[in-house]
PDB file of N, CA and C in Angstrom:
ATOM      1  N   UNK A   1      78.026-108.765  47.294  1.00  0.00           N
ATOM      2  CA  UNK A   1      78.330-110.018  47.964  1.00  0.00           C
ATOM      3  C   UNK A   1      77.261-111.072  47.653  1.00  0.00           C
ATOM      4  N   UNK A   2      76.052-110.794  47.690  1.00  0.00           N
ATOM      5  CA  UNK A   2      74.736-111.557  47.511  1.00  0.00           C
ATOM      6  C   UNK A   2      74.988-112.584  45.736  1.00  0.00           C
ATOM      7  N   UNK A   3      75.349-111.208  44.903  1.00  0.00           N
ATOM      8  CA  UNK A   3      75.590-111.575  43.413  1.00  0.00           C
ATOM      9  C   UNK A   3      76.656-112.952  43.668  1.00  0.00           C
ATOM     10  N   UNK A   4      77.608-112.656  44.380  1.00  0.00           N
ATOM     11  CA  UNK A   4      78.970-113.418  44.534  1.00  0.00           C
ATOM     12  C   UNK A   4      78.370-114.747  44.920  1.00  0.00           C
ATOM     13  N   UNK A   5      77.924-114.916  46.457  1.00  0.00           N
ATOM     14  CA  UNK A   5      77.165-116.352  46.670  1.00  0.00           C
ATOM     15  C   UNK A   5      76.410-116.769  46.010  1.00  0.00           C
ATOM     16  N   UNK A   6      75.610-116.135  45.373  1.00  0.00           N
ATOM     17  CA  UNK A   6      74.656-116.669  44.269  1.00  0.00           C
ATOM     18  C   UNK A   6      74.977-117.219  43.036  1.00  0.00           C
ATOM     19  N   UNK A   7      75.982-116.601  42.140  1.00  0.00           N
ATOM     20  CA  UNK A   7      76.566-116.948  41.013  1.00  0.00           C
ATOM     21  C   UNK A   7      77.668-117.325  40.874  1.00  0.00           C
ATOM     22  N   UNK A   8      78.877-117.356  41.665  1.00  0.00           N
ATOM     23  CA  UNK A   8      80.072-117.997  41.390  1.00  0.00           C
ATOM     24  C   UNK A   8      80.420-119.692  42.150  1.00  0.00           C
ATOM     25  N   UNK A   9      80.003-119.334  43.256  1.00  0.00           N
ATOM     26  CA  UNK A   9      79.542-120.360  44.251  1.00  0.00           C
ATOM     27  C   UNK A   9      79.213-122.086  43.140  1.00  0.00           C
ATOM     28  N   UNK A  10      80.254-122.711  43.063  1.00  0.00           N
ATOM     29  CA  UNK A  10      79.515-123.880  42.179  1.00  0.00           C
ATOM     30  C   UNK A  10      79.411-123.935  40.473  1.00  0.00           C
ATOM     31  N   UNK A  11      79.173-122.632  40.552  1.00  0.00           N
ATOM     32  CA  UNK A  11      79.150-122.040  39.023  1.00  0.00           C
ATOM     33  C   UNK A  11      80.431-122.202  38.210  1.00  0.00           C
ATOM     34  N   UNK A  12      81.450-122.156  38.411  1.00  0.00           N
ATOM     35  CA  UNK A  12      82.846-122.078  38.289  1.00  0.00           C
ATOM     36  C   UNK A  12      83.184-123.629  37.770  1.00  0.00           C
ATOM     37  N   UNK A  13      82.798-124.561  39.110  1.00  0.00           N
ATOM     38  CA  UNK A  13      82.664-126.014  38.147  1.00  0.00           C
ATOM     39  C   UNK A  13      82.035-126.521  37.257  1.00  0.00           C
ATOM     40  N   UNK A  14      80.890-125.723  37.521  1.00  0.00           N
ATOM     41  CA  UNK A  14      79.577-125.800  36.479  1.00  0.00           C
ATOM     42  C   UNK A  14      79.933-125.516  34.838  1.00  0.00           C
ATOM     43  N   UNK A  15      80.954-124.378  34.486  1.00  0.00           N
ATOM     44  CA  UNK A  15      81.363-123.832  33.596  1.00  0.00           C
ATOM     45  C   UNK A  15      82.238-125.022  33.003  1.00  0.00           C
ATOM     46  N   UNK A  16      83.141-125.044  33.998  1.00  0.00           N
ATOM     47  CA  UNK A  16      84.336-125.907  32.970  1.00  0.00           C
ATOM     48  C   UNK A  16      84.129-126.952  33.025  1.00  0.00           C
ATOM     49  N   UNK A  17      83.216-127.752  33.317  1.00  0.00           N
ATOM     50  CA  UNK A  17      82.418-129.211  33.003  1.00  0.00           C
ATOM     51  C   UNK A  17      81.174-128.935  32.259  1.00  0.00           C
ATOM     52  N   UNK A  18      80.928-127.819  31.466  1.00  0.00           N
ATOM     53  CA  UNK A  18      79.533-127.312  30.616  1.00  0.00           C
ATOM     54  C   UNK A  18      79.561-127.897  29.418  1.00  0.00           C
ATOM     55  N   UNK A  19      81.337-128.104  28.789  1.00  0.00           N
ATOM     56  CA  UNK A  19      81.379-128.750  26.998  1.00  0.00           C
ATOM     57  C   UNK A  19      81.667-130.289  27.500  1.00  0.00           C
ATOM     58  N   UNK A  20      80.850-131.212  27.023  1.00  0.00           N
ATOM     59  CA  UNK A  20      80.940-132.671  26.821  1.00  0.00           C
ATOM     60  C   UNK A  20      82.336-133.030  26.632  1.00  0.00           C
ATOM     61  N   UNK A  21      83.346-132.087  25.594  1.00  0.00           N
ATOM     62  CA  UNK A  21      84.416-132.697  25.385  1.00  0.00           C
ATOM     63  C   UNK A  21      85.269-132.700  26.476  1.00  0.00           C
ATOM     64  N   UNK A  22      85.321-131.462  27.045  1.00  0.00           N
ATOM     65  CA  UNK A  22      85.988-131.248  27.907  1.00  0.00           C
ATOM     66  C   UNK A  22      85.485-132.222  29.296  1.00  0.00           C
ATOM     67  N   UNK A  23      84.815-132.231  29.203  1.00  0.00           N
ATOM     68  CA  UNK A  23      84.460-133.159  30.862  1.00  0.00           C
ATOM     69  C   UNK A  23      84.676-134.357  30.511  1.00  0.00           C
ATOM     70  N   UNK A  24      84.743-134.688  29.204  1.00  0.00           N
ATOM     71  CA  UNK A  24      85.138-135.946  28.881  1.00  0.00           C
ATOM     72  C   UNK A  24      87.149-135.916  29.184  1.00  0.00           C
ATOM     73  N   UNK A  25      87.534-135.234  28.794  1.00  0.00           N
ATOM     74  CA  UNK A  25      88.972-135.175  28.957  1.00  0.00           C
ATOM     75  C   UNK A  25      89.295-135.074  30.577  1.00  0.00           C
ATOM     76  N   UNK A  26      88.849-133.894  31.296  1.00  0.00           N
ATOM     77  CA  UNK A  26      88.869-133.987  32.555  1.00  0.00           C
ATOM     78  C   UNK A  26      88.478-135.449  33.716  1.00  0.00           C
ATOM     79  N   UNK A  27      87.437-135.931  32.977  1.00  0.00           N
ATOM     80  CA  UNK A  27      87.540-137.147  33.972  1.00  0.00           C
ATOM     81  C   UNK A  27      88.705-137.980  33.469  1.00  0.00           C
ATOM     82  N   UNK A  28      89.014-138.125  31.921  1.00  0.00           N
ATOM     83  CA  UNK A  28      90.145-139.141  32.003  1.00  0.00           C
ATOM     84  C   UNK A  28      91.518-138.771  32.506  1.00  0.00           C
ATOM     85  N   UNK A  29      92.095-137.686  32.516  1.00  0.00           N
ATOM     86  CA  UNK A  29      92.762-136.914  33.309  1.00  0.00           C
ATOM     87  C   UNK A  29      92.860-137.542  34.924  1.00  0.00           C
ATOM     88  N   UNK A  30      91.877-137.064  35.340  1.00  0.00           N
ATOM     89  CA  UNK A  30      91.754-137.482  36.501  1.00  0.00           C
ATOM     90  C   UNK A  30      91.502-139.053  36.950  1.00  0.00           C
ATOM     91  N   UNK A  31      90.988-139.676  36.208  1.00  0.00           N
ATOM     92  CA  UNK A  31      91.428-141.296  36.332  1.00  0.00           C
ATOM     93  C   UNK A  31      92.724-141.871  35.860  1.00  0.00           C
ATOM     94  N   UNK A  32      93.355-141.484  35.197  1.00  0.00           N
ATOM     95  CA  UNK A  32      94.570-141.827  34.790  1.00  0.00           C
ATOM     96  C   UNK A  32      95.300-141.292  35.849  1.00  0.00           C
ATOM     97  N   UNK A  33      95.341-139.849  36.345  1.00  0.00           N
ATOM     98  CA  UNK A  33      96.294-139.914  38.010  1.00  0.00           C
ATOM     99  C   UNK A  33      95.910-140.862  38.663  1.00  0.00           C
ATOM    100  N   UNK A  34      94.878-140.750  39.013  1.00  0.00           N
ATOM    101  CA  UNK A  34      93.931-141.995  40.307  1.00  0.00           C
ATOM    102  C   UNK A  34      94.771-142.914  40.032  1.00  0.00           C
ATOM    103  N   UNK A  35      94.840-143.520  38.827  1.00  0.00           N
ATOM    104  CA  UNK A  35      95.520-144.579  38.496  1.00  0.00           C
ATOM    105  C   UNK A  35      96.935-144.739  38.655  1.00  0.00           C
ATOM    106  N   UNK A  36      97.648-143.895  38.821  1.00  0.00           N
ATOM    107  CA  UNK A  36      98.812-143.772  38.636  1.00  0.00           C
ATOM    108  C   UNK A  36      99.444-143.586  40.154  1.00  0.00           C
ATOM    109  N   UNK A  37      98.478-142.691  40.755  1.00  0.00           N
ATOM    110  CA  UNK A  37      99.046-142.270  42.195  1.00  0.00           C
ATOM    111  C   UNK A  37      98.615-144.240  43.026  1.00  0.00           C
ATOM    112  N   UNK A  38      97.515-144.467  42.499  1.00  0.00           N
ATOM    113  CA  UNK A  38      97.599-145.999  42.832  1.00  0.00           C
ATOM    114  C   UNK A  38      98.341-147.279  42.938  1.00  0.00           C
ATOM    115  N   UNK A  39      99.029-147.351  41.580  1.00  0.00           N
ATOM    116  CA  UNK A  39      99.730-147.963  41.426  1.00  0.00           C
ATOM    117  C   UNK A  39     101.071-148.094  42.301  1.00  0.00           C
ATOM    118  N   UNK A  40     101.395-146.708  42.896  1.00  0.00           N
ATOM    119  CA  UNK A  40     102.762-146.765  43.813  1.00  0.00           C
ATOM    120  C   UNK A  40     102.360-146.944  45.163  1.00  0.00           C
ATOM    121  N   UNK A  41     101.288-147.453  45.301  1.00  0.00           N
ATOM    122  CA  UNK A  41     100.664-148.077  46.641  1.00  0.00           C
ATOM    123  C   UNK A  41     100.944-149.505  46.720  1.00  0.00           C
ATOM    124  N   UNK A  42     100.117-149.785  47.722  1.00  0.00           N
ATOM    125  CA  UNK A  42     100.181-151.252  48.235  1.00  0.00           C
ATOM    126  C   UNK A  42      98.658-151.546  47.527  1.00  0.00           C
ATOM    127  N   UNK A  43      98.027-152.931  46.965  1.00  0.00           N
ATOM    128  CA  UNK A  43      96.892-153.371  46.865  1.00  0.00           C
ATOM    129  C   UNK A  43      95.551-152.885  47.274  1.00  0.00           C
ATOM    130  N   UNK A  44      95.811-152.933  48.597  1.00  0.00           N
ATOM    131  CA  UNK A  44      94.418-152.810  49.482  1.00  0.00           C
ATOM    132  C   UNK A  44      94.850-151.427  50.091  1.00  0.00           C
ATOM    133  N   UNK A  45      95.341-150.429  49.331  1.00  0.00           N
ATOM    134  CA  UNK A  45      95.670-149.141  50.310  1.00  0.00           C
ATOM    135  C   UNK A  45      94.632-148.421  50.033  1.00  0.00           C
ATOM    136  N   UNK A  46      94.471-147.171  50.996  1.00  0.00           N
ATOM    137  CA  UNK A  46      93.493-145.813  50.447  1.00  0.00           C
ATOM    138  C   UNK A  46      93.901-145.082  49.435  1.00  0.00           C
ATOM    139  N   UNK A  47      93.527-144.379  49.371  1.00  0.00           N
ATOM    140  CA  UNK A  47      94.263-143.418  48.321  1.00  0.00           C
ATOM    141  C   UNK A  47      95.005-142.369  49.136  1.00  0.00           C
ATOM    142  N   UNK A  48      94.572-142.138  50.439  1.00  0.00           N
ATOM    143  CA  UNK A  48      95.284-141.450  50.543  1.00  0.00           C
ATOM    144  C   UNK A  48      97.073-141.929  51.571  1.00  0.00           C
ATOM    145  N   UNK A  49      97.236-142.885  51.606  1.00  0.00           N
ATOM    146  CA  UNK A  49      98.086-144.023  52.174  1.00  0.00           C
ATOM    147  C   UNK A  49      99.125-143.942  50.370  1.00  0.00           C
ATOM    148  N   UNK A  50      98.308-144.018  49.294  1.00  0.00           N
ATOM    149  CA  UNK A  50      98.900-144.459  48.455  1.00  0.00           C
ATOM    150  C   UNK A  50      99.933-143.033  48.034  1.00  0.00           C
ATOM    151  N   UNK A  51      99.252-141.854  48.597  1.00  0.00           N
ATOM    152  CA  UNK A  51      99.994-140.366  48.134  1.00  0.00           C
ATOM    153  C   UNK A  51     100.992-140.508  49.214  1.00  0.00           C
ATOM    154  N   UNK A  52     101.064-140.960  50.013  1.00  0.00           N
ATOM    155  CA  UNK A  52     101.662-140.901  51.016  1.00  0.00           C
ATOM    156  C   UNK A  52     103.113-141.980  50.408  1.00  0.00           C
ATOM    157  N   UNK A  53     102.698-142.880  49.911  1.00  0.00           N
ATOM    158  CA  UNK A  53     103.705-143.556  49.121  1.00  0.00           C
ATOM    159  C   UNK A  53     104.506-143.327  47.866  1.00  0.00           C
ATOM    160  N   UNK A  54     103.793-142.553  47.435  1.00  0.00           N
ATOM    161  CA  UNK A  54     103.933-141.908  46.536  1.00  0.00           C
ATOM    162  C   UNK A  54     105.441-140.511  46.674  1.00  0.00           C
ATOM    163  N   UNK A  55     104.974-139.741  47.747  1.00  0.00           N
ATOM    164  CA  UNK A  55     105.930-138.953  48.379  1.00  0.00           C
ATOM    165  C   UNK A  55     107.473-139.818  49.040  1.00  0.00           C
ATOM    166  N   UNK A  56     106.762-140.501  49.816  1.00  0.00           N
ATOM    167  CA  UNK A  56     107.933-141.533  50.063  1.00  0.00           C
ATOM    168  C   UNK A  56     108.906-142.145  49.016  1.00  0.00           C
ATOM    169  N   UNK A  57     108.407-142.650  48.115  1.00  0.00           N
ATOM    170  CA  UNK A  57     109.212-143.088  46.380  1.00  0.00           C
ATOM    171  C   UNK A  57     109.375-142.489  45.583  1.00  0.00           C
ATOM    172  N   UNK A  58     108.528-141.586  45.220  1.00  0.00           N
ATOM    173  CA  UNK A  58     109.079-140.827  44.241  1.00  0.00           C
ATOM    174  C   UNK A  58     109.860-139.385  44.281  1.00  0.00           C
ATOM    175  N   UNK A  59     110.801-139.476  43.293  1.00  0.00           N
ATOM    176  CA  UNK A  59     111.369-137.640  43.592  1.00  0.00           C
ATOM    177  C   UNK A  59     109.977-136.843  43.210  1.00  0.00           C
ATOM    178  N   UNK A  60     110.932-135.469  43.376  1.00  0.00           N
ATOM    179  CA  UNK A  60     110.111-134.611  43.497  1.00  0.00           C
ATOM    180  C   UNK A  60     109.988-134.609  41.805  1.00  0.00           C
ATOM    181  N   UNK A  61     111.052-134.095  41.158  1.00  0.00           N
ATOM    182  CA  UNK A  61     111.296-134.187  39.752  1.00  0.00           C
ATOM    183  C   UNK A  61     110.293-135.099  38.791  1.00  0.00           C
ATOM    184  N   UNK A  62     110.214-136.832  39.215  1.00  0.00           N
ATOM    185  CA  UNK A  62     109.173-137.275  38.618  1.00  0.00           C
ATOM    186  C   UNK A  62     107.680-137.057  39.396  1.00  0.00           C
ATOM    187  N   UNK A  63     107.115-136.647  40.125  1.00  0.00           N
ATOM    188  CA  UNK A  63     106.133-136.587  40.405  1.00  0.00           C
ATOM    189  C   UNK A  63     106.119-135.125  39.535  1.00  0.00           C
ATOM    190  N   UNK A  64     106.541-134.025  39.550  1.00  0.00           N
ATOM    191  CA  UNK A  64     106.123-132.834  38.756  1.00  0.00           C
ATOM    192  C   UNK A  64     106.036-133.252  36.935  1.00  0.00           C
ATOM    193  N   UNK A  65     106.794-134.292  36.870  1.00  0.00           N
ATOM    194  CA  UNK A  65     106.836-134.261  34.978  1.00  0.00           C
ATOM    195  C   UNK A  65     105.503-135.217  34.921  1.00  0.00           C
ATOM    196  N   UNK A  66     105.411-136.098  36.123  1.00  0.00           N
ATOM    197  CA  UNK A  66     103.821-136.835  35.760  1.00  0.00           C
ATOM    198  C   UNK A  66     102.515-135.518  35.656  1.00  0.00           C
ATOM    199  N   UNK A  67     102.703-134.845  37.009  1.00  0.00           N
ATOM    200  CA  UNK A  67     101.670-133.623  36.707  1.00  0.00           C
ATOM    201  C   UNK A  67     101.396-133.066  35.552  1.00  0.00           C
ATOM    202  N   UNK A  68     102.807-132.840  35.367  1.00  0.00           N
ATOM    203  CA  UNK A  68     102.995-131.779  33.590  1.00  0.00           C
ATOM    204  C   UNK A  68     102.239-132.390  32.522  1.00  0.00           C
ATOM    205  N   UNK A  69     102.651-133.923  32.644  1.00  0.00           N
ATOM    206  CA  UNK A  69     102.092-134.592  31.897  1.00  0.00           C
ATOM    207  C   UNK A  69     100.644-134.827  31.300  1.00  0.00           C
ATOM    208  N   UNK A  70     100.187-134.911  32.779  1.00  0.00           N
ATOM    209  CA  UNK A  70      98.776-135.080  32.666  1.00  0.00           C
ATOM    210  C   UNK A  70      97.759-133.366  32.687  1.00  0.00           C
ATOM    211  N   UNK A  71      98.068-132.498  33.199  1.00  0.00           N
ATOM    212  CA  UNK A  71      97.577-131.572  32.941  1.00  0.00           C
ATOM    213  C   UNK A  71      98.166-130.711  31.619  1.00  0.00           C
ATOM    214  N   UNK A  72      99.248-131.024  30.907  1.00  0.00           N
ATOM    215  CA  UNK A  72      99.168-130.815  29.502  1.00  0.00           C
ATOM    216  C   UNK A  72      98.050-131.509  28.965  1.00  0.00           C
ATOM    217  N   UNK A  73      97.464-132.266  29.098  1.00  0.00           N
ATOM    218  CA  UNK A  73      96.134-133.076  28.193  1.00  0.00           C
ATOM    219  C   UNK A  73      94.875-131.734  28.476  1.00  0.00           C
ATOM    220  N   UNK A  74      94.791-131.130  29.186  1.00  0.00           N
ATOM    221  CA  UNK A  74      93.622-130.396  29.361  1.00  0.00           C
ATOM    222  C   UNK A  74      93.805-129.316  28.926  1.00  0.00           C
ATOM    223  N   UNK A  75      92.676-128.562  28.488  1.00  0.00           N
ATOM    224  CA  UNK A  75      92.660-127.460  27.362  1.00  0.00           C
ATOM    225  C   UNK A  75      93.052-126.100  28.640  1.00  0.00           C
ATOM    226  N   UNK A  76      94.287-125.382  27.721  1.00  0.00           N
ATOM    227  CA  UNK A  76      94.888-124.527  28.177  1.00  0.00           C
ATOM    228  C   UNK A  76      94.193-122.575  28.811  1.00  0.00           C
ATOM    229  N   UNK A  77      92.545-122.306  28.111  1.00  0.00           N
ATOM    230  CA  UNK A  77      92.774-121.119  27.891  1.00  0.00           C
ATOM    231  C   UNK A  77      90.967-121.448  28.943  1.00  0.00           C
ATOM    232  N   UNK A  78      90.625-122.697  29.593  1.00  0.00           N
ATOM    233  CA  UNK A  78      89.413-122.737  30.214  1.00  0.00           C
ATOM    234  C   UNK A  78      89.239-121.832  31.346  1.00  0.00           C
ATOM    235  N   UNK A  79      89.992-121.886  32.227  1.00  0.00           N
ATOM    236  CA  UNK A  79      89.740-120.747  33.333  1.00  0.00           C
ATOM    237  C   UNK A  79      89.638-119.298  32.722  1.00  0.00           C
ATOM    238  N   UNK A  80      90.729-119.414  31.982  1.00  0.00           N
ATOM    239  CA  UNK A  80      90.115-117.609  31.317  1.00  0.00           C
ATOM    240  C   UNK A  80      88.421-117.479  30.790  1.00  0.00           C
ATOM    241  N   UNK A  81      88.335-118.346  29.868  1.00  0.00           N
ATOM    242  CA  UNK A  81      87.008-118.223  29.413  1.00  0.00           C
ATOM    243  C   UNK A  81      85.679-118.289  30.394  1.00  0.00           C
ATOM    244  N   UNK A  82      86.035-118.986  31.684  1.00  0.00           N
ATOM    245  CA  UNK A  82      85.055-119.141  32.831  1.00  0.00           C
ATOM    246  C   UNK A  82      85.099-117.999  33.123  1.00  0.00           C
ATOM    247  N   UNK A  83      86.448-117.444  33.587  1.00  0.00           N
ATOM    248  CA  UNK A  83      86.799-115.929  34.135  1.00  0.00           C
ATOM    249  C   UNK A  83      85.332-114.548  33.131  1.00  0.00           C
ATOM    250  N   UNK A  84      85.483-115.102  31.579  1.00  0.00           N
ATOM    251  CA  UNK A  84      85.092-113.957  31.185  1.00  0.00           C
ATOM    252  C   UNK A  84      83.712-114.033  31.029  1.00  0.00           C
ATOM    253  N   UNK A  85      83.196-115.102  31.379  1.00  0.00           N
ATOM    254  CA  UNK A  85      81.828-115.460  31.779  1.00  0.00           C
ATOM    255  C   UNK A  85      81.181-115.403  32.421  1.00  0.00           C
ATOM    256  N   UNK A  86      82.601-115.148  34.136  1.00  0.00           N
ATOM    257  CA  UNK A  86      81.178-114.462  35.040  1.00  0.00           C
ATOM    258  C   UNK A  86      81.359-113.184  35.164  1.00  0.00           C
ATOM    259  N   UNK A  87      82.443-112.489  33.971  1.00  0.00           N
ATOM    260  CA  UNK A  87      82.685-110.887  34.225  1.00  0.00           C
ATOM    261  C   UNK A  87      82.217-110.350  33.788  1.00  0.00           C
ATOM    262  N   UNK A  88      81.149-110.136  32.925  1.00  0.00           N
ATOM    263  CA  UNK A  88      80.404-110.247  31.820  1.00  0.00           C
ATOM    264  C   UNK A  88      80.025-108.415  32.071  1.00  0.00           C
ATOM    265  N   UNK A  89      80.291-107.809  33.420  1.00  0.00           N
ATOM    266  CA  UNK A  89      80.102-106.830  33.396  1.00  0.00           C
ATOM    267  C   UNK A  89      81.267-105.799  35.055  1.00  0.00           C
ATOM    268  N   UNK A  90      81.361-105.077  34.313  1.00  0.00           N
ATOM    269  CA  UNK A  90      82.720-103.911  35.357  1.00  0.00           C
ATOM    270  C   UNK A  90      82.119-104.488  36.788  1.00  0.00           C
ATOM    271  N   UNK A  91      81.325-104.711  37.379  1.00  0.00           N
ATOM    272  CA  UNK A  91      80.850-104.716  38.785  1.00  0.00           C
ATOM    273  C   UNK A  91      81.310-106.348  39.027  1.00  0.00           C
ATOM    274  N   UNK A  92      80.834-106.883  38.340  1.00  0.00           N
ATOM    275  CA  UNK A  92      81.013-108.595  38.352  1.00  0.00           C
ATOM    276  C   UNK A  92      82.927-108.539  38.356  1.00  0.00           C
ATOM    277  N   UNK A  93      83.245-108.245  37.658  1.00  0.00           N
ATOM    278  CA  UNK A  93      84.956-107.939  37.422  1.00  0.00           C
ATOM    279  C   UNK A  93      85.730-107.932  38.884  1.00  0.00           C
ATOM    280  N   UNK A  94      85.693-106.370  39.088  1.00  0.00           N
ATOM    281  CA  UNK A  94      85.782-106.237  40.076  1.00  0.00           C
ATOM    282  C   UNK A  94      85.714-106.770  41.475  1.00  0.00           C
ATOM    283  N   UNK A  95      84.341-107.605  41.810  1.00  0.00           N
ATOM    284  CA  UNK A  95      84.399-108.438  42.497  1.00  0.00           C
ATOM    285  C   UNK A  95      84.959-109.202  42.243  1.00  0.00           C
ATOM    286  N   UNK A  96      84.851-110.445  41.415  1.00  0.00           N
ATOM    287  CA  UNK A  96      85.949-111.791  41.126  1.00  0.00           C
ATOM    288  C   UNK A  96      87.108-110.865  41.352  1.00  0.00           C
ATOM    289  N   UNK A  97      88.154-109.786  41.219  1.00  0.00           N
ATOM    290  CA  UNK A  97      89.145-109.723  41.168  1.00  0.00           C
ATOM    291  C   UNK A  97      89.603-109.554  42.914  1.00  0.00           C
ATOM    292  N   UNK A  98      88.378-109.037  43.454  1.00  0.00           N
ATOM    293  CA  UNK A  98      88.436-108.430  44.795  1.00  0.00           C
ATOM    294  C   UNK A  98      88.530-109.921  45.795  1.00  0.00           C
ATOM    295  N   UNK A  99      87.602-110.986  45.193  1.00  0.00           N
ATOM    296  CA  UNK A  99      87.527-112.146  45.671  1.00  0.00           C
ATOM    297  C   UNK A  99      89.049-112.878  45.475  1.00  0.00           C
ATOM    298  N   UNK A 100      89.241-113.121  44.607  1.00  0.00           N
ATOM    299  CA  UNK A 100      90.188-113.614  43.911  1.00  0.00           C
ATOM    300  C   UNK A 100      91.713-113.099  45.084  1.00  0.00           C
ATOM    301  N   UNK A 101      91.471-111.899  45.026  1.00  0.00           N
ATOM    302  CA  UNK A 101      93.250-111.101  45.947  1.00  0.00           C
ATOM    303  C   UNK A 101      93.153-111.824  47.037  1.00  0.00           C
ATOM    304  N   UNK A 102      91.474-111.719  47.215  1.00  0.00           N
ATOM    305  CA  UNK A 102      92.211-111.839  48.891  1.00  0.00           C
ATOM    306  C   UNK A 102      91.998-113.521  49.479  1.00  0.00           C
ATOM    307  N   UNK A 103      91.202-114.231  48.585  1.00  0.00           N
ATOM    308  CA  UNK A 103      92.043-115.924  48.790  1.00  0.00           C
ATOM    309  C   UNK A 103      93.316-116.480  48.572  1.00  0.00           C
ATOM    310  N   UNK A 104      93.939-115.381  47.528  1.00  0.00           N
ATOM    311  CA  UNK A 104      95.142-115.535  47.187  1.00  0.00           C
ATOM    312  C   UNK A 104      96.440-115.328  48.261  1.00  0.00           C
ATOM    313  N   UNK A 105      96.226-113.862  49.157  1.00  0.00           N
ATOM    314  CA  UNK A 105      96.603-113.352  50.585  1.00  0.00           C
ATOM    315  C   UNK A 105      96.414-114.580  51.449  1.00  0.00           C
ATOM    316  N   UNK A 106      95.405-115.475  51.372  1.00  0.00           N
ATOM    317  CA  UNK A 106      94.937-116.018  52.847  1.00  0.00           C
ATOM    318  C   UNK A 106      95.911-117.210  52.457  1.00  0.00           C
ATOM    319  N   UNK A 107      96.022-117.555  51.250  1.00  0.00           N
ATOM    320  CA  UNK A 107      96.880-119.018  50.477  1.00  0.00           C
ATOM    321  C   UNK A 107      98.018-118.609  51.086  1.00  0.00           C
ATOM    322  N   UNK A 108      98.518-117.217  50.695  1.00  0.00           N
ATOM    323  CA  UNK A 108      99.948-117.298  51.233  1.00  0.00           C
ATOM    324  C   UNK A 108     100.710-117.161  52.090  1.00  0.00           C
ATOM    325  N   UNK A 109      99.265-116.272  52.961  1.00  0.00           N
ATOM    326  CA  UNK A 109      99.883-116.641  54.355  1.00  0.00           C
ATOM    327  C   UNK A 109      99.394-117.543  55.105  1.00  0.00           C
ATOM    328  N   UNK A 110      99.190-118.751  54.649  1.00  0.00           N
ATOM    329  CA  UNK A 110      99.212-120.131  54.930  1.00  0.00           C
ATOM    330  C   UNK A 110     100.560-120.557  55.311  1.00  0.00           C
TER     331      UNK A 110
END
């Protein structure tokens, strides 16, 4: 558990913002939604007023092909490679996988 708070904790973002290119793609990614979930707002709205407008106007259909859209721009195989970076050994594995089940359990019985 100690290994777990110590090294995954933060580390995880740390990883997939580690290559220049990629954090370069990820922020534009993410400003181009910003931008986009903005635009179906009012002027002076929040952002989160503007998701809210967003739900209100748009189908469901185009809000998922904008997602698709924009997370097709980001490189496909990064979480694996984070994955095999902090598994680096059977004990480390194991945990992430042990971690991993049971946020997954708590997600779904949400």
């Amino acid at each position: 558990k100690q290994w777990y708070q110590r090294r995954v904790r933060g580390t995880i973002k740390s990883i997939l913002l580690e290559d220049q290119k990629d954090k370069a793609v990820a922020i534009k990614v993410r400003n181009q939604y910003e931008q986009w979930v903005s635009r179906l707002g009012n002027k002076n709205d929040s952002l989160p007023a503007c998701y809210k407008r967003m739900y209100q106007r748009c189908s469901l259909d185009f809000v998922v092909s904008q997602r698709k859209r924009l997370t097709n721009q980001l490189p496909t195989d990064k979480l694996k490679s984070v994955l095999v970076k902090l598994a680096r050994t059977p004990e480390s594995f194991v945990l992430l996988r042990k971690k991993f089940l049971s946020t997954y359990v708590s997600m779904c019985l949400c």
